[in-house]
PDB file of N, CA and C in Angstrom:
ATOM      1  N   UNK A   1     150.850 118.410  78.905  1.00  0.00           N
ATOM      2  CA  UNK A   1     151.232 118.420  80.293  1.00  0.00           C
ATOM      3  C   UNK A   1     150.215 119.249  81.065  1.00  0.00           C
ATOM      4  N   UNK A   2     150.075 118.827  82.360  1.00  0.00           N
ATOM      5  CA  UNK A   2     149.373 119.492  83.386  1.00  0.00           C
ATOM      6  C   UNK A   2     149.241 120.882  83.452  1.00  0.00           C
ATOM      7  N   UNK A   3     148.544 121.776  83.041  1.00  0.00           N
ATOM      8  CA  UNK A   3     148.637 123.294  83.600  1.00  0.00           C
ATOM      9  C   UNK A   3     149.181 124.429  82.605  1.00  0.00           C
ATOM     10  N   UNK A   4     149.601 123.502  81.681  1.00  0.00           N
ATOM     11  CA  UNK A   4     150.155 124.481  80.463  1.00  0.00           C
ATOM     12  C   UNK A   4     148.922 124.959  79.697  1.00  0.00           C
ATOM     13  N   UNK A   5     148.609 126.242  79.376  1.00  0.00           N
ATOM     14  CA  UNK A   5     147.836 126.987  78.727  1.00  0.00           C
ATOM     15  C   UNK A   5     147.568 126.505  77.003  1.00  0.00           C
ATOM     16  N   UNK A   6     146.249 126.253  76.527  1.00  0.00           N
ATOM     17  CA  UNK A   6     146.387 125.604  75.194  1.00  0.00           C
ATOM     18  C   UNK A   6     146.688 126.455  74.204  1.00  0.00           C
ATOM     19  N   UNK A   7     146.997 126.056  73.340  1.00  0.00           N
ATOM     20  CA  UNK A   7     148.110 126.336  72.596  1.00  0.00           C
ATOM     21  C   UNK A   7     147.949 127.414  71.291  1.00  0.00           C
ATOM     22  N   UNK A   8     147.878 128.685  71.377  1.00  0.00           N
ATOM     23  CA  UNK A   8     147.878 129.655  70.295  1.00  0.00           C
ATOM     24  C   UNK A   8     148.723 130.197  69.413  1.00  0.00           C
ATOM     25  N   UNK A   9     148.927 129.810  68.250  1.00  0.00           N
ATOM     26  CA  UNK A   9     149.452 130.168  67.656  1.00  0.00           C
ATOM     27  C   UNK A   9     149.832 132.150  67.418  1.00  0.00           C
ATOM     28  N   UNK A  10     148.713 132.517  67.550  1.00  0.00           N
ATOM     29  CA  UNK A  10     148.859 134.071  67.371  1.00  0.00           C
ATOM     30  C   UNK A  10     149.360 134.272  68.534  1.00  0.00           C
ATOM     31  N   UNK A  11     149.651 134.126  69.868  1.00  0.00           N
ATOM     32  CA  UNK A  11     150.717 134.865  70.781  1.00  0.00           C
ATOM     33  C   UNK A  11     151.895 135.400  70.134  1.00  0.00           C
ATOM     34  N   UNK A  12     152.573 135.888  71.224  1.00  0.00           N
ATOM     35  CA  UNK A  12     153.756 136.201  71.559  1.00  0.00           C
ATOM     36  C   UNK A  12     154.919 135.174  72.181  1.00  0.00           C
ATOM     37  N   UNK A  13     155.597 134.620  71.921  1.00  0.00           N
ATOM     38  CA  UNK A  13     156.694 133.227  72.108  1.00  0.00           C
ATOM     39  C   UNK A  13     158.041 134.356  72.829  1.00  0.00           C
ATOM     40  N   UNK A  14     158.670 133.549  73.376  1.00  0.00           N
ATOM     41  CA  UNK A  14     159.683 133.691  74.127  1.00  0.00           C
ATOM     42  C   UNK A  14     160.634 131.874  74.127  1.00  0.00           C
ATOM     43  N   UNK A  15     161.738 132.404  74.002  1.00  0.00           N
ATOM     44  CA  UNK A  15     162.510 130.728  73.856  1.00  0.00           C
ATOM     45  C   UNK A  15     163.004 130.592  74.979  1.00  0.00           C
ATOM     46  N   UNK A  16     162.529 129.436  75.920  1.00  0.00           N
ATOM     47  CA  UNK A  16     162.863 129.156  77.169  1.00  0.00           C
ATOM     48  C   UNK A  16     164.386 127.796  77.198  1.00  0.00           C
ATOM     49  N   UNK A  17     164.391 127.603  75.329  1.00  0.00           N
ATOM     50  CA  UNK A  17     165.621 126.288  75.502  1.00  0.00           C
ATOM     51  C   UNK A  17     166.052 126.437  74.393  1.00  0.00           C
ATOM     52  N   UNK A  18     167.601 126.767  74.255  1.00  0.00           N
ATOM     53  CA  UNK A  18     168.382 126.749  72.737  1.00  0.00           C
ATOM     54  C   UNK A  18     167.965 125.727  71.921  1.00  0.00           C
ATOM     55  N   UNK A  19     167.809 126.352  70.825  1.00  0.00           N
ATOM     56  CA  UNK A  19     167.536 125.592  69.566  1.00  0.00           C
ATOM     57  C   UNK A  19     168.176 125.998  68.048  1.00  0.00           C
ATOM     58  N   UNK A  20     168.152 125.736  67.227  1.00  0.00           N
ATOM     59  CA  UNK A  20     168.423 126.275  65.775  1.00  0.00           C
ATOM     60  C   UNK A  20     167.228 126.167  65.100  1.00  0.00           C
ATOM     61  N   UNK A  21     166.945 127.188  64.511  1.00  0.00           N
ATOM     62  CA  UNK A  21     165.684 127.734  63.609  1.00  0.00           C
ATOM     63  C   UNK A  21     165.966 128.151  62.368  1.00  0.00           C
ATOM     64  N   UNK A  22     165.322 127.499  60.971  1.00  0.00           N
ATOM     65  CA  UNK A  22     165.958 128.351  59.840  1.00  0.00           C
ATOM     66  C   UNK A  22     167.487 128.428  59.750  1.00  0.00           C
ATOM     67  N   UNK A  23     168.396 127.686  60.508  1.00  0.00           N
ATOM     68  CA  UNK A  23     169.908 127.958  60.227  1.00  0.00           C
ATOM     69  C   UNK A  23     170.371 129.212  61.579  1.00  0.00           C
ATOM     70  N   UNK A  24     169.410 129.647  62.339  1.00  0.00           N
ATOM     71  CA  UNK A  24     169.844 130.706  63.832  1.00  0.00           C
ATOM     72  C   UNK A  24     169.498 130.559  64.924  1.00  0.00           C
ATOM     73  N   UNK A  25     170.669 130.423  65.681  1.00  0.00           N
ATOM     74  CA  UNK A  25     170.607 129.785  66.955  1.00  0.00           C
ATOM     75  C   UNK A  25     169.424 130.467  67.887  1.00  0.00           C
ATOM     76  N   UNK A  26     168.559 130.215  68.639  1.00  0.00           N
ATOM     77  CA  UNK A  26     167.413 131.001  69.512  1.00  0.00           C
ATOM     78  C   UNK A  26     167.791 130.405  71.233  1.00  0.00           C
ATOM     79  N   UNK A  27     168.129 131.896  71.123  1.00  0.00           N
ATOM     80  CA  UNK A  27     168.676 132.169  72.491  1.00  0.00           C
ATOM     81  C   UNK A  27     167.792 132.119  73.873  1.00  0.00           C
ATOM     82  N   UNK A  28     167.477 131.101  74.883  1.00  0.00           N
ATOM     83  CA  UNK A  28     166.854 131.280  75.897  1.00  0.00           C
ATOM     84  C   UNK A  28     166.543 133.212  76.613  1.00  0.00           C
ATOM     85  N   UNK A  29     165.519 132.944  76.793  1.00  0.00           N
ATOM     86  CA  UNK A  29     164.999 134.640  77.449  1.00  0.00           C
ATOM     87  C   UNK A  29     164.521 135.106  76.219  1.00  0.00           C
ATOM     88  N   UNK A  30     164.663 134.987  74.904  1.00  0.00           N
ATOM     89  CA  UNK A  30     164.969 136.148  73.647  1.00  0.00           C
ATOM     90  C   UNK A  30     163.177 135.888  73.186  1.00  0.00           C
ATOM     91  N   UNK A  31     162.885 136.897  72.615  1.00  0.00           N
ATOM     92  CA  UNK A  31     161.250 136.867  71.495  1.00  0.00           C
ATOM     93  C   UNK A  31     161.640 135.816  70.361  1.00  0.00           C
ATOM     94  N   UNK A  32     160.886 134.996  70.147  1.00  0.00           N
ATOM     95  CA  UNK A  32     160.731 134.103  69.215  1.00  0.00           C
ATOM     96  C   UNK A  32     160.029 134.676  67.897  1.00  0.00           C
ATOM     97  N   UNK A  33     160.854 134.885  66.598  1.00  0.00           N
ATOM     98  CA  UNK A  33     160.295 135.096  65.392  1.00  0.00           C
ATOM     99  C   UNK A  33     158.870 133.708  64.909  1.00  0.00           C
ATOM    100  N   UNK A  34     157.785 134.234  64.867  1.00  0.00           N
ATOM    101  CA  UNK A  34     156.871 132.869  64.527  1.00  0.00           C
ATOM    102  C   UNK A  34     157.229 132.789  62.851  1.00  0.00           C
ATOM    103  N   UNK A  35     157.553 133.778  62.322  1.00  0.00           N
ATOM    104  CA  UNK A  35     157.450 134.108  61.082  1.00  0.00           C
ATOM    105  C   UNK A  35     158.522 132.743  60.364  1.00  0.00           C
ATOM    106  N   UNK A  36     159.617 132.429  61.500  1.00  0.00           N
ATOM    107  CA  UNK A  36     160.536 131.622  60.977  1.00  0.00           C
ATOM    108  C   UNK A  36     160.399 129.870  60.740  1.00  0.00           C
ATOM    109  N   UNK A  37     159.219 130.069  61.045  1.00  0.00           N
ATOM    110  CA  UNK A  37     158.492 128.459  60.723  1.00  0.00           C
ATOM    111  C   UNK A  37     157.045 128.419  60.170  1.00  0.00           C
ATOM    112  N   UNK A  38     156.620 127.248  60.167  1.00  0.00           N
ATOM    113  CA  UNK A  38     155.102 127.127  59.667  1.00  0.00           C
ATOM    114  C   UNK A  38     154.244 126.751  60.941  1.00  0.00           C
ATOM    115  N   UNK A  39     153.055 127.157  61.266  1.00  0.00           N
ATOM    116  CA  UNK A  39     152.190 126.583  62.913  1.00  0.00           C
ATOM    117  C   UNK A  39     152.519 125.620  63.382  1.00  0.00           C
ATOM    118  N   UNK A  40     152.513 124.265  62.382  1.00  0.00           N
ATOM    119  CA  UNK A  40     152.869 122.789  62.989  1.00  0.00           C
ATOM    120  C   UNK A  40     154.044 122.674  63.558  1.00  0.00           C
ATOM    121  N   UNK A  41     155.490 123.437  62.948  1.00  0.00           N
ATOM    122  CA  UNK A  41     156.335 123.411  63.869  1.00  0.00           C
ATOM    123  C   UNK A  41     156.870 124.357  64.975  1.00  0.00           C
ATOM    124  N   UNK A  42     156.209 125.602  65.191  1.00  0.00           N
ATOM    125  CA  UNK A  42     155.344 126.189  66.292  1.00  0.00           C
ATOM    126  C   UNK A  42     154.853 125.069  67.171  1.00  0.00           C
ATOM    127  N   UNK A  43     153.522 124.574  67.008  1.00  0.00           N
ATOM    128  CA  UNK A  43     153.377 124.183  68.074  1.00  0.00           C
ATOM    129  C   UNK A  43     154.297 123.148  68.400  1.00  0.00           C
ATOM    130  N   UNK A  44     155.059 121.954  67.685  1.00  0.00           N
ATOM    131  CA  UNK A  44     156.028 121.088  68.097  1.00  0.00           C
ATOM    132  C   UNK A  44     156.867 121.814  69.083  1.00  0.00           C
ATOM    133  N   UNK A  45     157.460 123.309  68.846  1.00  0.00           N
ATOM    134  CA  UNK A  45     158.562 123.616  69.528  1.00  0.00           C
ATOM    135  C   UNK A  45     157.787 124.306  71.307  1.00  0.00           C
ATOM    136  N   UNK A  46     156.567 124.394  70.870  1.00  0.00           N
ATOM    137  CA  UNK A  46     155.599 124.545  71.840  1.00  0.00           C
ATOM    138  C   UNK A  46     155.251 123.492  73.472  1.00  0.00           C
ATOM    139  N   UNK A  47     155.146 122.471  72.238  1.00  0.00           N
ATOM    140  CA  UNK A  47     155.031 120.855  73.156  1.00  0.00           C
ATOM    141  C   UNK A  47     156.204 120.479  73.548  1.00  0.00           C
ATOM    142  N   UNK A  48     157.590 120.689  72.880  1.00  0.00           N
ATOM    143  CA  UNK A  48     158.725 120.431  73.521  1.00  0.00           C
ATOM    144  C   UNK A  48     159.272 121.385  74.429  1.00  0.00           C
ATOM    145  N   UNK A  49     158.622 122.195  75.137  1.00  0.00           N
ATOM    146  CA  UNK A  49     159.092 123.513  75.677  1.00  0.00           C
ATOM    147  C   UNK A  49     160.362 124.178  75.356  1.00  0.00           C
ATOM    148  N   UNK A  50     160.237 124.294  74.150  1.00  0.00           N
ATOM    149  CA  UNK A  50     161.607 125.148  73.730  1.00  0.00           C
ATOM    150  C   UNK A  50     160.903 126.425  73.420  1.00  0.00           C
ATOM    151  N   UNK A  51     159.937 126.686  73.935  1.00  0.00           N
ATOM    152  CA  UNK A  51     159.138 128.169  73.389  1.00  0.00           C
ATOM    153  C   UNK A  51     158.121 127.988  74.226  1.00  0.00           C
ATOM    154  N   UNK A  52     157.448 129.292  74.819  1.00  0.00           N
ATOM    155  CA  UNK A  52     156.552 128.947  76.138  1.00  0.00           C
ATOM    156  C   UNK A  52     155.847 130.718  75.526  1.00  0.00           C
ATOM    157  N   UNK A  53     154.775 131.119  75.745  1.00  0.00           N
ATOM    158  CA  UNK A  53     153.851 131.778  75.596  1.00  0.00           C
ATOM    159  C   UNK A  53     154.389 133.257  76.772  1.00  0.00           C
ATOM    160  N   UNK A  54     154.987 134.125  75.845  1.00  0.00           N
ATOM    161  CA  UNK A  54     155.284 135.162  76.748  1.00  0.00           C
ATOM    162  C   UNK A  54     155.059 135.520  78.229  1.00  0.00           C
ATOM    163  N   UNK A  55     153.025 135.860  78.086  1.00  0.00           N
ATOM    164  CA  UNK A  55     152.616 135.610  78.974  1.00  0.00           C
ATOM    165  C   UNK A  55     152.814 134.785  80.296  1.00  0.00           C
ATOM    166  N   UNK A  56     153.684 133.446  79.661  1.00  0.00           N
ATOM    167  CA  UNK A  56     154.210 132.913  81.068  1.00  0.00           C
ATOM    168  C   UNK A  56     155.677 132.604  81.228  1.00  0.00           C
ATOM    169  N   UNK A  57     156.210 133.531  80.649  1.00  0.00           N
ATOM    170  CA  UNK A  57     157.456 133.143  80.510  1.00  0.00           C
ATOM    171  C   UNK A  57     158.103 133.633  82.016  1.00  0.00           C
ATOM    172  N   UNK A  58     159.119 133.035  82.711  1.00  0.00           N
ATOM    173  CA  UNK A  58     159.572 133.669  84.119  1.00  0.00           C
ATOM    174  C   UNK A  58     161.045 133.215  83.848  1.00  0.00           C
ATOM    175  N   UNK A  59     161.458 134.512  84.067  1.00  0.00           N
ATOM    176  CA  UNK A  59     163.251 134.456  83.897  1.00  0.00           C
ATOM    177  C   UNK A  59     164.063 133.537  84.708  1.00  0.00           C
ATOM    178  N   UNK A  60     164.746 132.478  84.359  1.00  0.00           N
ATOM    179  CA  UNK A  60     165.091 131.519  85.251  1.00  0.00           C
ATOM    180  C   UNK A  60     166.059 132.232  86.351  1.00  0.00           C
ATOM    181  N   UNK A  61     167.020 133.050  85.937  1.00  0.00           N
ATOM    182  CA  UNK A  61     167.364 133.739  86.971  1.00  0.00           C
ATOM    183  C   UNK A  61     166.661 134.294  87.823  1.00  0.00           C
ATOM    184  N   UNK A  62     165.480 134.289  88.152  1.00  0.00           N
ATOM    185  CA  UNK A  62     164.418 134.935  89.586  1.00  0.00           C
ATOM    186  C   UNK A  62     163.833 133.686  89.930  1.00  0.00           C
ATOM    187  N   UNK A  63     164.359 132.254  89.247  1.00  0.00           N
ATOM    188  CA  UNK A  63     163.712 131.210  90.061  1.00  0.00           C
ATOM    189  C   UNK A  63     164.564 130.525  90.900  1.00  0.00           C
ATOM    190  N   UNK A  64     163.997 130.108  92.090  1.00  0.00           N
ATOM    191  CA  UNK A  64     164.952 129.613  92.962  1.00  0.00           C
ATOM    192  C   UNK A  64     165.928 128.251  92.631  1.00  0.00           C
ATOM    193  N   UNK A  65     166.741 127.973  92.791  1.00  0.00           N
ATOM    194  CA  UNK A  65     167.987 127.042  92.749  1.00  0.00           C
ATOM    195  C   UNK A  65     167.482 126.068  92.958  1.00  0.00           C
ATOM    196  N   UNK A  66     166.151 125.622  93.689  1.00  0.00           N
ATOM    197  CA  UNK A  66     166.110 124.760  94.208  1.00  0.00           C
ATOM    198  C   UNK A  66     166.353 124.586  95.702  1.00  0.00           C
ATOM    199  N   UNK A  67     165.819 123.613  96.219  1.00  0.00           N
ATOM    200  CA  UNK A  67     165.940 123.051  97.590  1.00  0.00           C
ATOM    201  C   UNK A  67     167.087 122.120  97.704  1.00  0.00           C
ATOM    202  N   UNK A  68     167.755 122.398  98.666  1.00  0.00           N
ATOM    203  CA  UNK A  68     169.243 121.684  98.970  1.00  0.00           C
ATOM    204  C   UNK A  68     168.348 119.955  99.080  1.00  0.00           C
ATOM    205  N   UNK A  69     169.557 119.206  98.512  1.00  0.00           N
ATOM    206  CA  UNK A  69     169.152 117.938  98.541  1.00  0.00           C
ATOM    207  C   UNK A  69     167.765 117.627  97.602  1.00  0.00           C
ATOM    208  N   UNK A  70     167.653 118.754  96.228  1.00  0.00           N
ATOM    209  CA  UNK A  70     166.530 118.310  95.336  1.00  0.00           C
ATOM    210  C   UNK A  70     167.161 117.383  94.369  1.00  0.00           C
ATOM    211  N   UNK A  71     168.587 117.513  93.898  1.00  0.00           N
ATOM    212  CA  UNK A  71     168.880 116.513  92.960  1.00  0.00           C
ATOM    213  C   UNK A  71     169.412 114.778  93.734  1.00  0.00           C
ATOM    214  N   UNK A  72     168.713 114.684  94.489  1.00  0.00           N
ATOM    215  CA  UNK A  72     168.314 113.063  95.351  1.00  0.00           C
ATOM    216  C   UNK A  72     166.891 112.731  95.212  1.00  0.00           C
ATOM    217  N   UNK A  73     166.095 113.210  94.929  1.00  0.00           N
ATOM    218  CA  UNK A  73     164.323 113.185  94.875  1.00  0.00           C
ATOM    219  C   UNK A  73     164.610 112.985  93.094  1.00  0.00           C
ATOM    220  N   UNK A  74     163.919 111.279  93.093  1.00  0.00           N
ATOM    221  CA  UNK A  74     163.575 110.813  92.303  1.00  0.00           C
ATOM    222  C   UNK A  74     161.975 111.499  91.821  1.00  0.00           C
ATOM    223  N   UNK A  75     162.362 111.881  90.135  1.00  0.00           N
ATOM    224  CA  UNK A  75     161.080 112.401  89.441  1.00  0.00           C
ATOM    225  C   UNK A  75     160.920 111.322  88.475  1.00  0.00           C
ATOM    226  N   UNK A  76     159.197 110.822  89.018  1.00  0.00           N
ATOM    227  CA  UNK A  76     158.978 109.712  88.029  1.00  0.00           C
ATOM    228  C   UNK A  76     158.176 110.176  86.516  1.00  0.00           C
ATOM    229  N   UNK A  77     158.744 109.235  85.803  1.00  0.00           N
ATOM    230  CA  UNK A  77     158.630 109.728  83.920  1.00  0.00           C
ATOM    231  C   UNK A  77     157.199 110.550  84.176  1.00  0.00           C
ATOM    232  N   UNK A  78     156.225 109.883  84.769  1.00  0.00           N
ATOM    233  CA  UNK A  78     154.827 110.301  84.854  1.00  0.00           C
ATOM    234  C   UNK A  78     154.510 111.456  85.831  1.00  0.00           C
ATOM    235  N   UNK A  79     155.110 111.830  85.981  1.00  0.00           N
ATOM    236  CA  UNK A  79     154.814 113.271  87.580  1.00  0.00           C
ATOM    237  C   UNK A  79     153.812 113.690  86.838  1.00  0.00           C
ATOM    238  N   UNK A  80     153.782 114.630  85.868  1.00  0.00           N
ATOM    239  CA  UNK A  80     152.196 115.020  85.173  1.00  0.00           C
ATOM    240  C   UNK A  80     150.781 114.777  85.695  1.00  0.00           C
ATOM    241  N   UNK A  81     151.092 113.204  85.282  1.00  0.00           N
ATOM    242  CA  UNK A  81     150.083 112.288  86.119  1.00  0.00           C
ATOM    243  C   UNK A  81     149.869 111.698  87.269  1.00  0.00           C
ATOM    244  N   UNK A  82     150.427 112.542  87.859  1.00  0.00           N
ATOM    245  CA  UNK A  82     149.891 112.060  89.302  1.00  0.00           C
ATOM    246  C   UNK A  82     149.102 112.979  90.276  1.00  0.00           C
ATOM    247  N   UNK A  83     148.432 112.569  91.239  1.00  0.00           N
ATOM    248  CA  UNK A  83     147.341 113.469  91.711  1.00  0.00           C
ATOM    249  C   UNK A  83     147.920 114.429  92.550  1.00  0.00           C
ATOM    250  N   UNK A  84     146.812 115.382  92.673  1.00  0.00           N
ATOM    251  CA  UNK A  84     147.598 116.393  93.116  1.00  0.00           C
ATOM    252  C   UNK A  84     148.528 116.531  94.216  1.00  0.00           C
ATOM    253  N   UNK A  85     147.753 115.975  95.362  1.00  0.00           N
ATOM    254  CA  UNK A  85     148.575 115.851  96.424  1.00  0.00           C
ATOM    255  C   UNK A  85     149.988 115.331  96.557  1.00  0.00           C
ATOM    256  N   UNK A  86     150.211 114.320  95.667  1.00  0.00           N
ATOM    257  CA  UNK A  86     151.475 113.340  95.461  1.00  0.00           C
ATOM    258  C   UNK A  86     152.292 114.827  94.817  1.00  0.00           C
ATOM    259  N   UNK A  87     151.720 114.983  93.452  1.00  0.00           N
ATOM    260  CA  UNK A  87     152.555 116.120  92.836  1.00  0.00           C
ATOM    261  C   UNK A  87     152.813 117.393  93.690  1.00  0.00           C
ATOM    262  N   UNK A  88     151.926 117.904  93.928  1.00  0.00           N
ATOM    263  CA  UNK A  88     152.262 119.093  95.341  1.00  0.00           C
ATOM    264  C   UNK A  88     153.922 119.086  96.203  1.00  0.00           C
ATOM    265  N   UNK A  89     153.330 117.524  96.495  1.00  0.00           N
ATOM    266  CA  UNK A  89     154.747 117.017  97.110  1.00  0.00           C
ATOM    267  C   UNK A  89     155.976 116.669  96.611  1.00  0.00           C
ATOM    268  N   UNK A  90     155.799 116.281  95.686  1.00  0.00           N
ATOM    269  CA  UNK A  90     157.346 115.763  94.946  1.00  0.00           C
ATOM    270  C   UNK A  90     157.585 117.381  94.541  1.00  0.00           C
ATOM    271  N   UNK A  91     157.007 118.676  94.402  1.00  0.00           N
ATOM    272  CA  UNK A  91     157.081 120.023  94.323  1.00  0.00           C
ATOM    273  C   UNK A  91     157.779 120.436  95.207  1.00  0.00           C
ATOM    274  N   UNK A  92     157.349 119.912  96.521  1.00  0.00           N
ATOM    275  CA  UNK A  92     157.320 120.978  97.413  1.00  0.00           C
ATOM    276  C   UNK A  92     158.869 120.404  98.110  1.00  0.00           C
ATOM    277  N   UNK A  93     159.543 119.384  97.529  1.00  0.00           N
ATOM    278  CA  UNK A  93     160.816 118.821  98.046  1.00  0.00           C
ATOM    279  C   UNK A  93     161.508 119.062  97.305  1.00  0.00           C
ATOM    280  N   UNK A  94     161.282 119.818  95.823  1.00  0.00           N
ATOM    281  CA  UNK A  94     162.429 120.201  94.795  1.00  0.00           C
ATOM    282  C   UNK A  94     162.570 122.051  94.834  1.00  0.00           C
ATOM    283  N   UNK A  95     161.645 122.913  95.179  1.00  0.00           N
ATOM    284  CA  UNK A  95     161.719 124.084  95.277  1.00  0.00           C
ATOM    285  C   UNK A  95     161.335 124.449  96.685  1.00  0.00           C
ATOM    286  N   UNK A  96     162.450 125.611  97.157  1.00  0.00           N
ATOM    287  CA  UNK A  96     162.015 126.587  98.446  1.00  0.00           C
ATOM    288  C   UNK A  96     160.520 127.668  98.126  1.00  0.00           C
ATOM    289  N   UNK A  97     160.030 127.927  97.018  1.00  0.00           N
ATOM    290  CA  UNK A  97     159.187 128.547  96.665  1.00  0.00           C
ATOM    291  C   UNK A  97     158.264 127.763  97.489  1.00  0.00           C
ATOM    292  N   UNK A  98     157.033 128.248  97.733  1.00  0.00           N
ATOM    293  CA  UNK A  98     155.564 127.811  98.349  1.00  0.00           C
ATOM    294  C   UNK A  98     155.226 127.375  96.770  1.00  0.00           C
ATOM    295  N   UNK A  99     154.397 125.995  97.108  1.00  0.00           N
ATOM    296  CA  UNK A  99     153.918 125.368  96.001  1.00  0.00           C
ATOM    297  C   UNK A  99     152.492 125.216  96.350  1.00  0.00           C
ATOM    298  N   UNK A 100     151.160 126.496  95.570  1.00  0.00           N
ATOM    299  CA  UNK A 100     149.832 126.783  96.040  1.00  0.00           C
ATOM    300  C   UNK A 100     148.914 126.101  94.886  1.00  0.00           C
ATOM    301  N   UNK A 101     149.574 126.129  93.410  1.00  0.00           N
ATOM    302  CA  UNK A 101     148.636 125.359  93.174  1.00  0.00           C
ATOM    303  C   UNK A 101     149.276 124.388  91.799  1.00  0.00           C
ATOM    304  N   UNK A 102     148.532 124.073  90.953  1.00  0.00           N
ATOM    305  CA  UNK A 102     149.436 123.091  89.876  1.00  0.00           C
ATOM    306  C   UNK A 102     150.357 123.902  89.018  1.00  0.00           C
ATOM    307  N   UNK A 103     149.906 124.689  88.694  1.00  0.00           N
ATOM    308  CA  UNK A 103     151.183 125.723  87.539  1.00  0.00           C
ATOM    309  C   UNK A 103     152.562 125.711  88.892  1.00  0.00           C
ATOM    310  N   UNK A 104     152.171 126.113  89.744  1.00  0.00           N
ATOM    311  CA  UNK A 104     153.423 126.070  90.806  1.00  0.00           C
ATOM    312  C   UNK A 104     154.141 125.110  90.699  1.00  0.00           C
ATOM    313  N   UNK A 105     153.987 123.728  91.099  1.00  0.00           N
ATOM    314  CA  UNK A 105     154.336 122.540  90.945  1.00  0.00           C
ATOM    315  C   UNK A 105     154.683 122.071  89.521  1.00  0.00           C
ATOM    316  N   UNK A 106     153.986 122.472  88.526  1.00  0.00           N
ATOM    317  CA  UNK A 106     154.923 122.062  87.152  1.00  0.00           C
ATOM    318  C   UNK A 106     155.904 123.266  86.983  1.00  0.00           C
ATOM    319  N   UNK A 107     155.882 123.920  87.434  1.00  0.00           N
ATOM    320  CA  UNK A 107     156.991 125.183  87.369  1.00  0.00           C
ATOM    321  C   UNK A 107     158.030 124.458  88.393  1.00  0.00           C
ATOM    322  N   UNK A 108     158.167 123.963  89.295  1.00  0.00           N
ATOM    323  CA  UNK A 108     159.231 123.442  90.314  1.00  0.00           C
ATOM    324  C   UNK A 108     159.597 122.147  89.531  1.00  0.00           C
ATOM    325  N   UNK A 109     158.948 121.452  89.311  1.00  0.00           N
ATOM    326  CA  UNK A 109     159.398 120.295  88.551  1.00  0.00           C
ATOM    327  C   UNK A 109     160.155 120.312  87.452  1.00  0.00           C
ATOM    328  N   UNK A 110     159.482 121.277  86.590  1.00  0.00           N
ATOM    329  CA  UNK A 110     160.221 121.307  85.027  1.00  0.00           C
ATOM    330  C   UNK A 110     161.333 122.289  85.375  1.00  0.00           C
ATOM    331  N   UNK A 111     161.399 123.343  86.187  1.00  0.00           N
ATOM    332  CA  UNK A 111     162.652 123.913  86.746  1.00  0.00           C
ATOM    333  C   UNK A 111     163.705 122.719  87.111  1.00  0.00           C
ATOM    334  N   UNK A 112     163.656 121.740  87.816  1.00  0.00           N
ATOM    335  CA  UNK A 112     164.617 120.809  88.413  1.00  0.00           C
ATOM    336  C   UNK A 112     164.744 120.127  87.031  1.00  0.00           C
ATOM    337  N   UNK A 113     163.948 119.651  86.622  1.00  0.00           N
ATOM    338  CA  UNK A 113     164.151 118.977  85.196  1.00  0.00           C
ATOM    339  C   UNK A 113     165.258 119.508  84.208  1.00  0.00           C
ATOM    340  N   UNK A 114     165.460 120.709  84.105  1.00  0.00           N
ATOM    341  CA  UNK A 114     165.861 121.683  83.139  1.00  0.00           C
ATOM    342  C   UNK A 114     167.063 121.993  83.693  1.00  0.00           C
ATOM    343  N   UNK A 115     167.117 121.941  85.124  1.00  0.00           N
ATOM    344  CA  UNK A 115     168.746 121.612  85.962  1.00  0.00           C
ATOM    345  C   UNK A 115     169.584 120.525  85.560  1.00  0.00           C
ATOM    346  N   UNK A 116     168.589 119.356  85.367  1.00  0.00           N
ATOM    347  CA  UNK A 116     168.998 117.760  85.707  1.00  0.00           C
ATOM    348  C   UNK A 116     169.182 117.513  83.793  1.00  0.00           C
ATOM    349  N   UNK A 117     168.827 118.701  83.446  1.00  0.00           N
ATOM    350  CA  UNK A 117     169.021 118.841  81.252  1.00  0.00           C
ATOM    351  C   UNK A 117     168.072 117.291  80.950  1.00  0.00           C
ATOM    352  N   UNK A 118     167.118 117.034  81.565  1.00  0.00           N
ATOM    353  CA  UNK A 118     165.882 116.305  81.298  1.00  0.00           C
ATOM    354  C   UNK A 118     165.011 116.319  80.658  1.00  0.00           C
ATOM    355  N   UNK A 119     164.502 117.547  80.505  1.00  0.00           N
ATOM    356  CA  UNK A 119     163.686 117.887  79.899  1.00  0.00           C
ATOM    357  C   UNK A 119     163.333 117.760  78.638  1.00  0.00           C
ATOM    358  N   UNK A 120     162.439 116.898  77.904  1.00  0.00           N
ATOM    359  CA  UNK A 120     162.081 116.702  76.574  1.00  0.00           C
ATOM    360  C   UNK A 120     162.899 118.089  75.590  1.00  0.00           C
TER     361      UNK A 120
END
C-alpha cells in the first residue's frame, strides 16, 4: 500500500487489530512479542495491518471520528491506486483532520476502513 514504510523485521511492532498468536489473544495499542512467530509471518501480519511499526503507530483514540456523513462516501477496492489528487479527496471527505500529504490520506482512509471493519 501507498506510504507504508518498508518492511523491517528488527523494529519494534505495536498491534493495531486483534488477533491470536501462538494460542494469545494480541490486544490493539499493546507491544507485539516478534519472538512469537517466525519473519514470514511477521511480515504477513505486517501486510495485513494487524501490526504496524511502533514508530507509526497513532492511538486511535486521538484520531478523529471522522467527518459527519463519511460512512456515505463510497471507498473504491483500489483507493491506493489512485492519484493523488483523487485520493487527497476521497481523504479529505472521510476525516476533519487536514489531509497534507499521502501518509495523511492513507491514515484517513484506513481509519474509516477500520470503522466500516473493512479492512484486510
Amino acid at each position: 500500500m501507498a506510504g507504508r514504510p518498508e518492511f523491517n523485521p528488527n523494529e519494534n511492532f505495536i498491534v493495531i487489530k486483534r488477533f491470536l498468536c501462538a494460542g494469545e489473544p494480541q490486544e490493539p495499542g499493546t507491544p507485539f512479542d516478534t519472538s512469537l512467530c517466525l519473519p514470514k509471518t511477521l511480515k504477513q501480519l505486517y501486510d495485513q495491518r494487524r501490526i504496524c511499526f511502533a514508530s507509526e503507530y497513532r492511538d486511535p483514540s486521538r484520531i478523529d471520528s471522522g467527518r459527519p456523513g463519511a460512512s456515505a462516501v463510497t471507498i473504491p477496492e483500489n483507493w491506493d491506486e489512485l492519484p493523488w489528487p483523487a485520493r487527497r479527496k476521497l481523504a479529505s471527505a472521510l476525516s476533519t483532520e487536514p489531509i497534507l500529504n499521502g501518509k495523511d490520506a492513507e491514515r484517513a482512509i484506513t481509519a474509516e476502513l477500520e470503522r466500516r471493519d473493512q479492512l484486510p
